[in-house]
PDB file of N, CA and C in Angstrom:
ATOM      1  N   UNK A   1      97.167  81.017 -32.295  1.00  0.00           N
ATOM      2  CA  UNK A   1      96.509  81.684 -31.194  1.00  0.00           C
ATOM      3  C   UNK A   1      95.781  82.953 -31.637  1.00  0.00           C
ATOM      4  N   UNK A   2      96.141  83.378 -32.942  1.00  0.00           N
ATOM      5  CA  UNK A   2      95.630  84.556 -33.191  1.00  0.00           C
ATOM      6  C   UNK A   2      93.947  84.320 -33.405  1.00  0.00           C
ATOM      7  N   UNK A   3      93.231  83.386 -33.536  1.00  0.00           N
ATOM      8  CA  UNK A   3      91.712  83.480 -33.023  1.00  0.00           C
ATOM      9  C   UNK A   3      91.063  83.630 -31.645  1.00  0.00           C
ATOM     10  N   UNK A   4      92.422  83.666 -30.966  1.00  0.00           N
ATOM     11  CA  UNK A   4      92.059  83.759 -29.880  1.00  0.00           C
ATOM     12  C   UNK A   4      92.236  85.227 -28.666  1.00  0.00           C
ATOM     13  N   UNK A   5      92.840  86.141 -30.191  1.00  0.00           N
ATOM     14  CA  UNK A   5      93.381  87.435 -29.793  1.00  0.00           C
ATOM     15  C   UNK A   5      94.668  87.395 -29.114  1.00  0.00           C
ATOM     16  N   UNK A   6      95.774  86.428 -29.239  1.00  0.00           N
ATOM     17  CA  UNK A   6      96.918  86.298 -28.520  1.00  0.00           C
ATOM     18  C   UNK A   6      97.835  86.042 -29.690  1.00  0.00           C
ATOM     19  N   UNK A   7      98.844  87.060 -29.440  1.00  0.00           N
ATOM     20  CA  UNK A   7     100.443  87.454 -30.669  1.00  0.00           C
ATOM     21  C   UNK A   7     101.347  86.584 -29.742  1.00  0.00           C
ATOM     22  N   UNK A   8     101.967  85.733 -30.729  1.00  0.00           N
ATOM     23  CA  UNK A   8     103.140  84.942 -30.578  1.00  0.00           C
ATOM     24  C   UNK A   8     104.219  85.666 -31.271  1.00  0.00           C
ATOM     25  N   UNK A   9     105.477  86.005 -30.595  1.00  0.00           N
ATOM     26  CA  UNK A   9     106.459  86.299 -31.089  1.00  0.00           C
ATOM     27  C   UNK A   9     107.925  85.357 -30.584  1.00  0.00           C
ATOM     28  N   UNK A  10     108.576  85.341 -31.460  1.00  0.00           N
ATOM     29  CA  UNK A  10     109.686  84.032 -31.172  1.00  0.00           C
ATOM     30  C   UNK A  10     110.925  85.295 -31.503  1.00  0.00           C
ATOM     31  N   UNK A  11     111.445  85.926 -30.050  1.00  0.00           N
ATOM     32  CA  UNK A  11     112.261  86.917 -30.400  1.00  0.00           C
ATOM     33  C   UNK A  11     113.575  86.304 -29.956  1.00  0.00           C
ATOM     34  N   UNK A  12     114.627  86.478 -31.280  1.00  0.00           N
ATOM     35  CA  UNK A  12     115.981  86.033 -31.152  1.00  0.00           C
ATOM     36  C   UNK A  12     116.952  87.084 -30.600  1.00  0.00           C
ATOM     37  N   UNK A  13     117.447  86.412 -29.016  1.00  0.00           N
ATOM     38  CA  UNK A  13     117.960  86.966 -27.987  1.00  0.00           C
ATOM     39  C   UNK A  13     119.438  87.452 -27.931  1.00  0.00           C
ATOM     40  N   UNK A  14     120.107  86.422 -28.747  1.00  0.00           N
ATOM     41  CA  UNK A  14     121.489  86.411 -28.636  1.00  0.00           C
ATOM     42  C   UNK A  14     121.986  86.737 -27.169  1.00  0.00           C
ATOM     43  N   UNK A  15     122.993  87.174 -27.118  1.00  0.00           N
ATOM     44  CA  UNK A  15     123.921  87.395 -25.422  1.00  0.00           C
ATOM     45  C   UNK A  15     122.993  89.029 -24.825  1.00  0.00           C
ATOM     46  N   UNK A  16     122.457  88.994 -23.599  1.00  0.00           N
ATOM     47  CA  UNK A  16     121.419  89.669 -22.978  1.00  0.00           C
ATOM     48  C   UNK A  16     122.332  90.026 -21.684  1.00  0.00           C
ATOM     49  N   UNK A  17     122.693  91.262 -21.310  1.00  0.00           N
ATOM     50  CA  UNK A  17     123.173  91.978 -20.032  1.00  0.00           C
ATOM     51  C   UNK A  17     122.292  91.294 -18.749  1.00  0.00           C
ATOM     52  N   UNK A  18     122.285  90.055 -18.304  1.00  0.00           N
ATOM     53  CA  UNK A  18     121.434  90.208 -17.541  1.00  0.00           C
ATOM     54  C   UNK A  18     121.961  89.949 -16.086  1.00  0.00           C
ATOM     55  N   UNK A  19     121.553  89.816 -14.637  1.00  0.00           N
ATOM     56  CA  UNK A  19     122.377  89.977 -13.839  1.00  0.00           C
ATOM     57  C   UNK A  19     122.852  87.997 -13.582  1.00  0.00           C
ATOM     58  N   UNK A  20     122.406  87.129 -14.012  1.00  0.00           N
ATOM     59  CA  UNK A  20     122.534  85.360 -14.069  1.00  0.00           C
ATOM     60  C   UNK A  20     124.134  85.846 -15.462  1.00  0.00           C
ATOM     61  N   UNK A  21     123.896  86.411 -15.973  1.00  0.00           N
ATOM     62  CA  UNK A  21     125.446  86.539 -17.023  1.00  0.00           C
ATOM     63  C   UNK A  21     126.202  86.953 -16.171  1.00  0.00           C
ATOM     64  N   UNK A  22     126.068  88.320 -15.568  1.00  0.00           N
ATOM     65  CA  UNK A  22     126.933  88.811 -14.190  1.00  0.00           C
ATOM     66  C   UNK A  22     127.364  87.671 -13.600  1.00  0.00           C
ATOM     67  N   UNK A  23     126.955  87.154 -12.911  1.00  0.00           N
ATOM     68  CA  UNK A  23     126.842  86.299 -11.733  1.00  0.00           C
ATOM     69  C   UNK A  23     127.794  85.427 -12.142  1.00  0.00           C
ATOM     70  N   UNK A  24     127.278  84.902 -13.758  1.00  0.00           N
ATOM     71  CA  UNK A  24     127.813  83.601 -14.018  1.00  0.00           C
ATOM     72  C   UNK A  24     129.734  84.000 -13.762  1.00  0.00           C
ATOM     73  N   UNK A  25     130.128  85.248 -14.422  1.00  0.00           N
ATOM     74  CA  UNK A  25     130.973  85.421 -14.852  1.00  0.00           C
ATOM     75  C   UNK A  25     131.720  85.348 -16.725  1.00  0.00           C
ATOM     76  N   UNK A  26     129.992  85.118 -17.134  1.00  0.00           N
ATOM     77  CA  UNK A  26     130.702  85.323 -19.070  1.00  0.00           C
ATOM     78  C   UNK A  26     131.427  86.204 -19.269  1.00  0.00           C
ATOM     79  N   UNK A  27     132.254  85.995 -20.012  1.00  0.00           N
ATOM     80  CA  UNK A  27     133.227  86.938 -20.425  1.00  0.00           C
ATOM     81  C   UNK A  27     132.229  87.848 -22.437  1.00  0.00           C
ATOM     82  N   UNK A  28     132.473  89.148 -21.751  1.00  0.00           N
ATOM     83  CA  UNK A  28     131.664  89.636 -23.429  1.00  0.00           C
ATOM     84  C   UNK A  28     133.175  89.178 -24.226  1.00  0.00           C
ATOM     85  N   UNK A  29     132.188  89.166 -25.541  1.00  0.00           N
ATOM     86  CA  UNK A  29     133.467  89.125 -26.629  1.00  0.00           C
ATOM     87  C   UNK A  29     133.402  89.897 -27.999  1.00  0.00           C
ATOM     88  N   UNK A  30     133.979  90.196 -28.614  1.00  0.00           N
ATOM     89  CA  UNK A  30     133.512  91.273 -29.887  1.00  0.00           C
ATOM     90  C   UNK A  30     132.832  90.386 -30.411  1.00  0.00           C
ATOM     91  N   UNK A  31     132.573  89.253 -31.127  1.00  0.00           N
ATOM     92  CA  UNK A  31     132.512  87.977 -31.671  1.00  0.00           C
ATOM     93  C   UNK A  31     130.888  87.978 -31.272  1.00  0.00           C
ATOM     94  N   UNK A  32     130.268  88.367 -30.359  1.00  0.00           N
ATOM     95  CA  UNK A  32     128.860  88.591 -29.942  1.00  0.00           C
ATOM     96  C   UNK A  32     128.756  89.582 -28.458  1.00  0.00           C
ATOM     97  N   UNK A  33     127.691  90.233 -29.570  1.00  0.00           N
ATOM     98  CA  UNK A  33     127.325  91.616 -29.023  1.00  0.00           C
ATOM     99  C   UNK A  33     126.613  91.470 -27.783  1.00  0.00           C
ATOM    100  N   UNK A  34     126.342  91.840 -27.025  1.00  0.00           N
ATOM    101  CA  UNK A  34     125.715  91.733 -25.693  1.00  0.00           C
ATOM    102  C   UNK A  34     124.904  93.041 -25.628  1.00  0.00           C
ATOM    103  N   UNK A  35     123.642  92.760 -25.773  1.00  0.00           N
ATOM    104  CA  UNK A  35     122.277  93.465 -26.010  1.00  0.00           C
ATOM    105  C   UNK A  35     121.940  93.840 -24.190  1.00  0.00           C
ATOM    106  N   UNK A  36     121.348  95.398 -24.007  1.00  0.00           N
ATOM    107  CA  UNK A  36     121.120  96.204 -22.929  1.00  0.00           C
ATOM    108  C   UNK A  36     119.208  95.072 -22.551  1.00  0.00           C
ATOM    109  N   UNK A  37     119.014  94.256 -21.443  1.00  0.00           N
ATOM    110  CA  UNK A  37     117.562  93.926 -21.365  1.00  0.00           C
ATOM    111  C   UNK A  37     116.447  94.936 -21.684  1.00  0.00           C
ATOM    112  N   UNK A  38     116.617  95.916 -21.966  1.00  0.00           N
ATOM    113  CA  UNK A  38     115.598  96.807 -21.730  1.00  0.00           C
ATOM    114  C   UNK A  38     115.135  97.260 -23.503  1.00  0.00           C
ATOM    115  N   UNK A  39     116.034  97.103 -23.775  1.00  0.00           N
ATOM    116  CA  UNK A  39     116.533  97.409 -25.672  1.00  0.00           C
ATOM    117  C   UNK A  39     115.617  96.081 -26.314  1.00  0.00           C
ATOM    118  N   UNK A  40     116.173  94.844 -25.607  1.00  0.00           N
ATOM    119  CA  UNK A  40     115.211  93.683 -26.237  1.00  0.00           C
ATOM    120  C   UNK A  40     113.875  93.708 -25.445  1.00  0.00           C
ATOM    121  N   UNK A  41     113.479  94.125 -25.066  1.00  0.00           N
ATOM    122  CA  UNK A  41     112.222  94.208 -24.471  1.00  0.00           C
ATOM    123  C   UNK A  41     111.839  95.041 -25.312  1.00  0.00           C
ATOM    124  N   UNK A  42     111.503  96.161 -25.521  1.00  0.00           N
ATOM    125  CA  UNK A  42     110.879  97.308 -26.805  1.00  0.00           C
ATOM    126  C   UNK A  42     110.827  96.870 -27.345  1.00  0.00           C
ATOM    127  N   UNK A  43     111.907  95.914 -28.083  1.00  0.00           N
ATOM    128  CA  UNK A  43     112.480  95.286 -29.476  1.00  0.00           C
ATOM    129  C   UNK A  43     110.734  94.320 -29.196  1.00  0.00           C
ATOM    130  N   UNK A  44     110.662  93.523 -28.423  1.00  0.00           N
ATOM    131  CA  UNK A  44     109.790  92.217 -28.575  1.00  0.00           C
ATOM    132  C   UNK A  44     108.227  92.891 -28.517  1.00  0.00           C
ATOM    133  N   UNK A  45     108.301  93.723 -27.929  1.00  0.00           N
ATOM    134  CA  UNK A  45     106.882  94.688 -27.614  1.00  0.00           C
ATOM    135  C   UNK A  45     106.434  95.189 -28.812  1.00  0.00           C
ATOM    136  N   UNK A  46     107.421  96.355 -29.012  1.00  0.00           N
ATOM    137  CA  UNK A  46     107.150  96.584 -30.478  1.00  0.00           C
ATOM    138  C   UNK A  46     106.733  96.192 -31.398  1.00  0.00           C
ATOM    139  N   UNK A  47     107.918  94.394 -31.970  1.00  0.00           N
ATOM    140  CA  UNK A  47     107.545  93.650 -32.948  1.00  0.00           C
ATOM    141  C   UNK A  47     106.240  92.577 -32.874  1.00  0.00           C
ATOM    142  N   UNK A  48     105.761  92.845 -31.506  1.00  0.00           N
ATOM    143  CA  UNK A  48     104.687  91.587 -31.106  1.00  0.00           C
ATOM    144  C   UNK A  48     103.669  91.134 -32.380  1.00  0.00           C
ATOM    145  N   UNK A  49     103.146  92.302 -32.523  1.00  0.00           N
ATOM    146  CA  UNK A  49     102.308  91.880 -33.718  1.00  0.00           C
ATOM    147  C   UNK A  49     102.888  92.030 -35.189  1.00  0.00           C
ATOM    148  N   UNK A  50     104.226  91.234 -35.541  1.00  0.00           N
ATOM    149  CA  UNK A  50     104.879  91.415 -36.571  1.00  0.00           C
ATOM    150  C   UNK A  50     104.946  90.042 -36.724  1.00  0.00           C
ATOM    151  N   UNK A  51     105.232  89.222 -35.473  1.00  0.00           N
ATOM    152  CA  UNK A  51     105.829  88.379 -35.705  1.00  0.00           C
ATOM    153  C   UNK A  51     105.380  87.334 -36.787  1.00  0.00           C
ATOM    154  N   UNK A  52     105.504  85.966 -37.418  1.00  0.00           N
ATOM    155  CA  UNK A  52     106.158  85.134 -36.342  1.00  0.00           C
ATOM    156  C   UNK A  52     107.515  85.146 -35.747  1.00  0.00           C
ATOM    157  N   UNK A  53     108.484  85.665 -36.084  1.00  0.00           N
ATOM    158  CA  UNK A  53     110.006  85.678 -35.702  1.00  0.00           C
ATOM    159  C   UNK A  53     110.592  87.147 -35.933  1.00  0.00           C
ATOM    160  N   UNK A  54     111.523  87.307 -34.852  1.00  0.00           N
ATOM    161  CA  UNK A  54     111.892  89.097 -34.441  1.00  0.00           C
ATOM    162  C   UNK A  54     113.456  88.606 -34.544  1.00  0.00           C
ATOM    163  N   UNK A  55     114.416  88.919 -35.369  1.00  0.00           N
ATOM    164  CA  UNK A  55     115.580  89.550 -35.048  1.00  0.00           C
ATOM    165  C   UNK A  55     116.655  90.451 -35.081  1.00  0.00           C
ATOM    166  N   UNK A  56     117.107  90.621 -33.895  1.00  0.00           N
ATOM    167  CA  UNK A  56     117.444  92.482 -33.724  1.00  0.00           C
ATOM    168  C   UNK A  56     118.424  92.601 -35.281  1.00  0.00           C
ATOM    169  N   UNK A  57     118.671  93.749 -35.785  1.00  0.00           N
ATOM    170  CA  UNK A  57     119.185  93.988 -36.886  1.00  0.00           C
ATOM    171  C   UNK A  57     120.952  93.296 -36.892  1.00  0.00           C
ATOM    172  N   UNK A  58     121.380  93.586 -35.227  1.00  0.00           N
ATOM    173  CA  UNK A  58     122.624  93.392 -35.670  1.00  0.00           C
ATOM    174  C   UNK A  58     123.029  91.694 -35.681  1.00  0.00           C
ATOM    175  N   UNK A  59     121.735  91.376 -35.214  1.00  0.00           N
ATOM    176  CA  UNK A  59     121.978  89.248 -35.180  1.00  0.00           C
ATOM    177  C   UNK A  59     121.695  89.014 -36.413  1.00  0.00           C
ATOM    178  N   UNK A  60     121.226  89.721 -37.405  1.00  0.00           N
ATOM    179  CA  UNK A  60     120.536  89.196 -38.745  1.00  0.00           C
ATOM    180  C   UNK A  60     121.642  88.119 -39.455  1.00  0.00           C
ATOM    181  N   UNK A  61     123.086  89.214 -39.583  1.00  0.00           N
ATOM    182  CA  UNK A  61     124.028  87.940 -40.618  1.00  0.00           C
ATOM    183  C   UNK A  61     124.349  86.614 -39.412  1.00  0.00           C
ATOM    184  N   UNK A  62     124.259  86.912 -38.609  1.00  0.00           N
ATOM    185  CA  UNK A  62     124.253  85.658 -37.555  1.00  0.00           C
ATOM    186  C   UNK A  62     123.464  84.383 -38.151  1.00  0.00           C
ATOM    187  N   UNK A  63     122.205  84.949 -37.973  1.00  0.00           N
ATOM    188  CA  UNK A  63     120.896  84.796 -38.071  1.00  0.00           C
ATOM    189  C   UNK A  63     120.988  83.518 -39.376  1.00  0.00           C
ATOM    190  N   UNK A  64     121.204  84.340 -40.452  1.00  0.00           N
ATOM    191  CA  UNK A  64     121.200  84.046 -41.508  1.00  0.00           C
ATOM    192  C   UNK A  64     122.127  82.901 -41.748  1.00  0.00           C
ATOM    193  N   UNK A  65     123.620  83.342 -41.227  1.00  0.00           N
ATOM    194  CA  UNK A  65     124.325  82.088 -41.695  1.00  0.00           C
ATOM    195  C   UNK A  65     124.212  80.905 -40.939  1.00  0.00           C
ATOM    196  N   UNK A  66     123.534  80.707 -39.787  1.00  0.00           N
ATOM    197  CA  UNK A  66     123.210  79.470 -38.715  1.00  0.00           C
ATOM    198  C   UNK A  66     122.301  78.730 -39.391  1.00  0.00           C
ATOM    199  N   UNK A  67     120.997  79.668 -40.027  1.00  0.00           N
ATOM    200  CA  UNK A  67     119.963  79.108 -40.729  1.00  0.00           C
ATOM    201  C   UNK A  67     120.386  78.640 -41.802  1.00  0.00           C
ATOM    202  N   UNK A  68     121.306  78.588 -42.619  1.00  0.00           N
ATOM    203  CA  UNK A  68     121.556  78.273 -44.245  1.00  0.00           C
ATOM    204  C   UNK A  68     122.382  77.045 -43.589  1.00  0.00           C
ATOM    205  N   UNK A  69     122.952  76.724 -42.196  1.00  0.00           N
ATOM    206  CA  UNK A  69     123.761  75.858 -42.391  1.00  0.00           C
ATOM    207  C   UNK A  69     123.288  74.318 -41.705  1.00  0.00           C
ATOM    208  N   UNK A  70     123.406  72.940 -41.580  1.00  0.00           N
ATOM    209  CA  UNK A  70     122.641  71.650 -41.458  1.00  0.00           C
ATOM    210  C   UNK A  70     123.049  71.874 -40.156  1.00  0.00           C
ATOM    211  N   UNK A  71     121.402  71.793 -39.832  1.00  0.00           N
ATOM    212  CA  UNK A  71     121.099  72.448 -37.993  1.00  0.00           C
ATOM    213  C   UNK A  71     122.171  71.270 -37.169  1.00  0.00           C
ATOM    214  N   UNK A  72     122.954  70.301 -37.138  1.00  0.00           N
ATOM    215  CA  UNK A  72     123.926  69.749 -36.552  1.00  0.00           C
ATOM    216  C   UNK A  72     125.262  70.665 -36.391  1.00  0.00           C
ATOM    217  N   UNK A  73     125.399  71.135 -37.836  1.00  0.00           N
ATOM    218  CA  UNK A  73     126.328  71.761 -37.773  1.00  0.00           C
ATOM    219  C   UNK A  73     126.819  73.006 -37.221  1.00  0.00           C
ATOM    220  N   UNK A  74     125.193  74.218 -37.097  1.00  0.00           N
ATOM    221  CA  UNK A  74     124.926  74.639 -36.851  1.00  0.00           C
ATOM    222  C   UNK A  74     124.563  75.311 -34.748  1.00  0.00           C
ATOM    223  N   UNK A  75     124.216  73.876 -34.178  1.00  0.00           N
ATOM    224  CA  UNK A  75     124.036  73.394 -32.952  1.00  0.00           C
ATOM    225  C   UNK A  75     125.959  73.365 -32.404  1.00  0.00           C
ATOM    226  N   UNK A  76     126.618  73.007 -33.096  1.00  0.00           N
ATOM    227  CA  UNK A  76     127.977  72.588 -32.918  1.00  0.00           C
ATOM    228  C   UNK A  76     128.476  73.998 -32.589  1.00  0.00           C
ATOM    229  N   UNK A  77     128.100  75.064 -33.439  1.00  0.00           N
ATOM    230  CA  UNK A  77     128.856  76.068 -33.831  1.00  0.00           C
ATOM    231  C   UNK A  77     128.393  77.227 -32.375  1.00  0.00           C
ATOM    232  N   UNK A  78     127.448  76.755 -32.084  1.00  0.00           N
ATOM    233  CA  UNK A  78     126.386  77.692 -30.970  1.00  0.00           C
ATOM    234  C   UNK A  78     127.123  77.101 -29.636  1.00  0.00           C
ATOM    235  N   UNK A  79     127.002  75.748 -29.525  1.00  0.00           N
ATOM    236  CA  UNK A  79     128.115  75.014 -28.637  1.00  0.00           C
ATOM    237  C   UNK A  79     129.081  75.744 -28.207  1.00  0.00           C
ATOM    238  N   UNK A  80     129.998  76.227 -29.157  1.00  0.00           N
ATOM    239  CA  UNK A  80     131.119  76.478 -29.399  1.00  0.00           C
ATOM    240  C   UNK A  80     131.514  78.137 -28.756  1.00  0.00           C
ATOM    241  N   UNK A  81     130.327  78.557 -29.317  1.00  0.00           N
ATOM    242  CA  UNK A  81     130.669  80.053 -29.242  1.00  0.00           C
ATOM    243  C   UNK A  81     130.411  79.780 -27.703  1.00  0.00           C
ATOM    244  N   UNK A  82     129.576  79.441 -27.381  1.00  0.00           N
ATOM    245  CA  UNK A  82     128.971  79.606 -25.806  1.00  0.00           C
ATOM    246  C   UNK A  82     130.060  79.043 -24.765  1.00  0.00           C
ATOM    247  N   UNK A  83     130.449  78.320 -25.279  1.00  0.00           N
ATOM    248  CA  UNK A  83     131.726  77.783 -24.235  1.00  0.00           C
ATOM    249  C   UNK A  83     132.965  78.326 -24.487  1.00  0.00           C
ATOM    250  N   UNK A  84     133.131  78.790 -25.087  1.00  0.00           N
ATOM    251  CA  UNK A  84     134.525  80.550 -25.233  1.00  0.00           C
ATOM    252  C   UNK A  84     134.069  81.260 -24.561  1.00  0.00           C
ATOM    253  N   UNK A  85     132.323  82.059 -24.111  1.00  0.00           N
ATOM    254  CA  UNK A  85     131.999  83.267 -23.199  1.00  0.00           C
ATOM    255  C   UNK A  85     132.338  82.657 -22.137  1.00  0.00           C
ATOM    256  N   UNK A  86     132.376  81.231 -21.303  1.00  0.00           N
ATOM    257  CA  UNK A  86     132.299  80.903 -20.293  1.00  0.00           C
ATOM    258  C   UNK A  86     133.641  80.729 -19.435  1.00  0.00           C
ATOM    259  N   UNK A  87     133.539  81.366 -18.263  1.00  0.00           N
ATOM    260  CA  UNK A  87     134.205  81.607 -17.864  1.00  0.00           C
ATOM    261  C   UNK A  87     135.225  80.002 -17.162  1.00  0.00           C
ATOM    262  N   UNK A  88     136.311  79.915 -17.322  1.00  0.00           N
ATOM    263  CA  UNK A  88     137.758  78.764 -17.325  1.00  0.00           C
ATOM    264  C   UNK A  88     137.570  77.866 -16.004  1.00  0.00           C
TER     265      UNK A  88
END
């Protein structure tokens, strides 16, 4: 898109304060950090014209070890975490 004067950024969100998390009832966990909406917003603004891909400093070893691992295994593990925040 960039001939067309339009920045694509693919910003990695992880767990987001938002009021649908409220609602839902997720439970936070030390295990993943739960980012302020307003913090990832700057974050994506900021990095717009950096991109192709934004992630916040503290998802990086996240980041990193999901990517090194066979995206099945990987998908499993995201599964996993997400259904421990959720509430019983």
């Amino acid at each position: 898109m960039q001939p067309h004067g339009v920045d694509v950024l693919y910003l990695v969100l992880g767990a987001v304060d938002t009021p649908a998390r409220s609602r839902e009832g997720i439970v936070d966990s030390a295990a993943m950090p739960v980012a302020d909406p307003n913090d990832i917003a700057q974050l994506g603004l900021a990095n717009l014209p950096n991109g192709p891909v934004c992630v916040p400093d503290y998802l990086v070893p996240a980041f990193e070890q999901l990517s090194a691992m066979p995206r099945r295994e990987a998908a499993k593990m995201m599964s996993d975490m997400l259904r421990m925040s959720l509430p019983s």
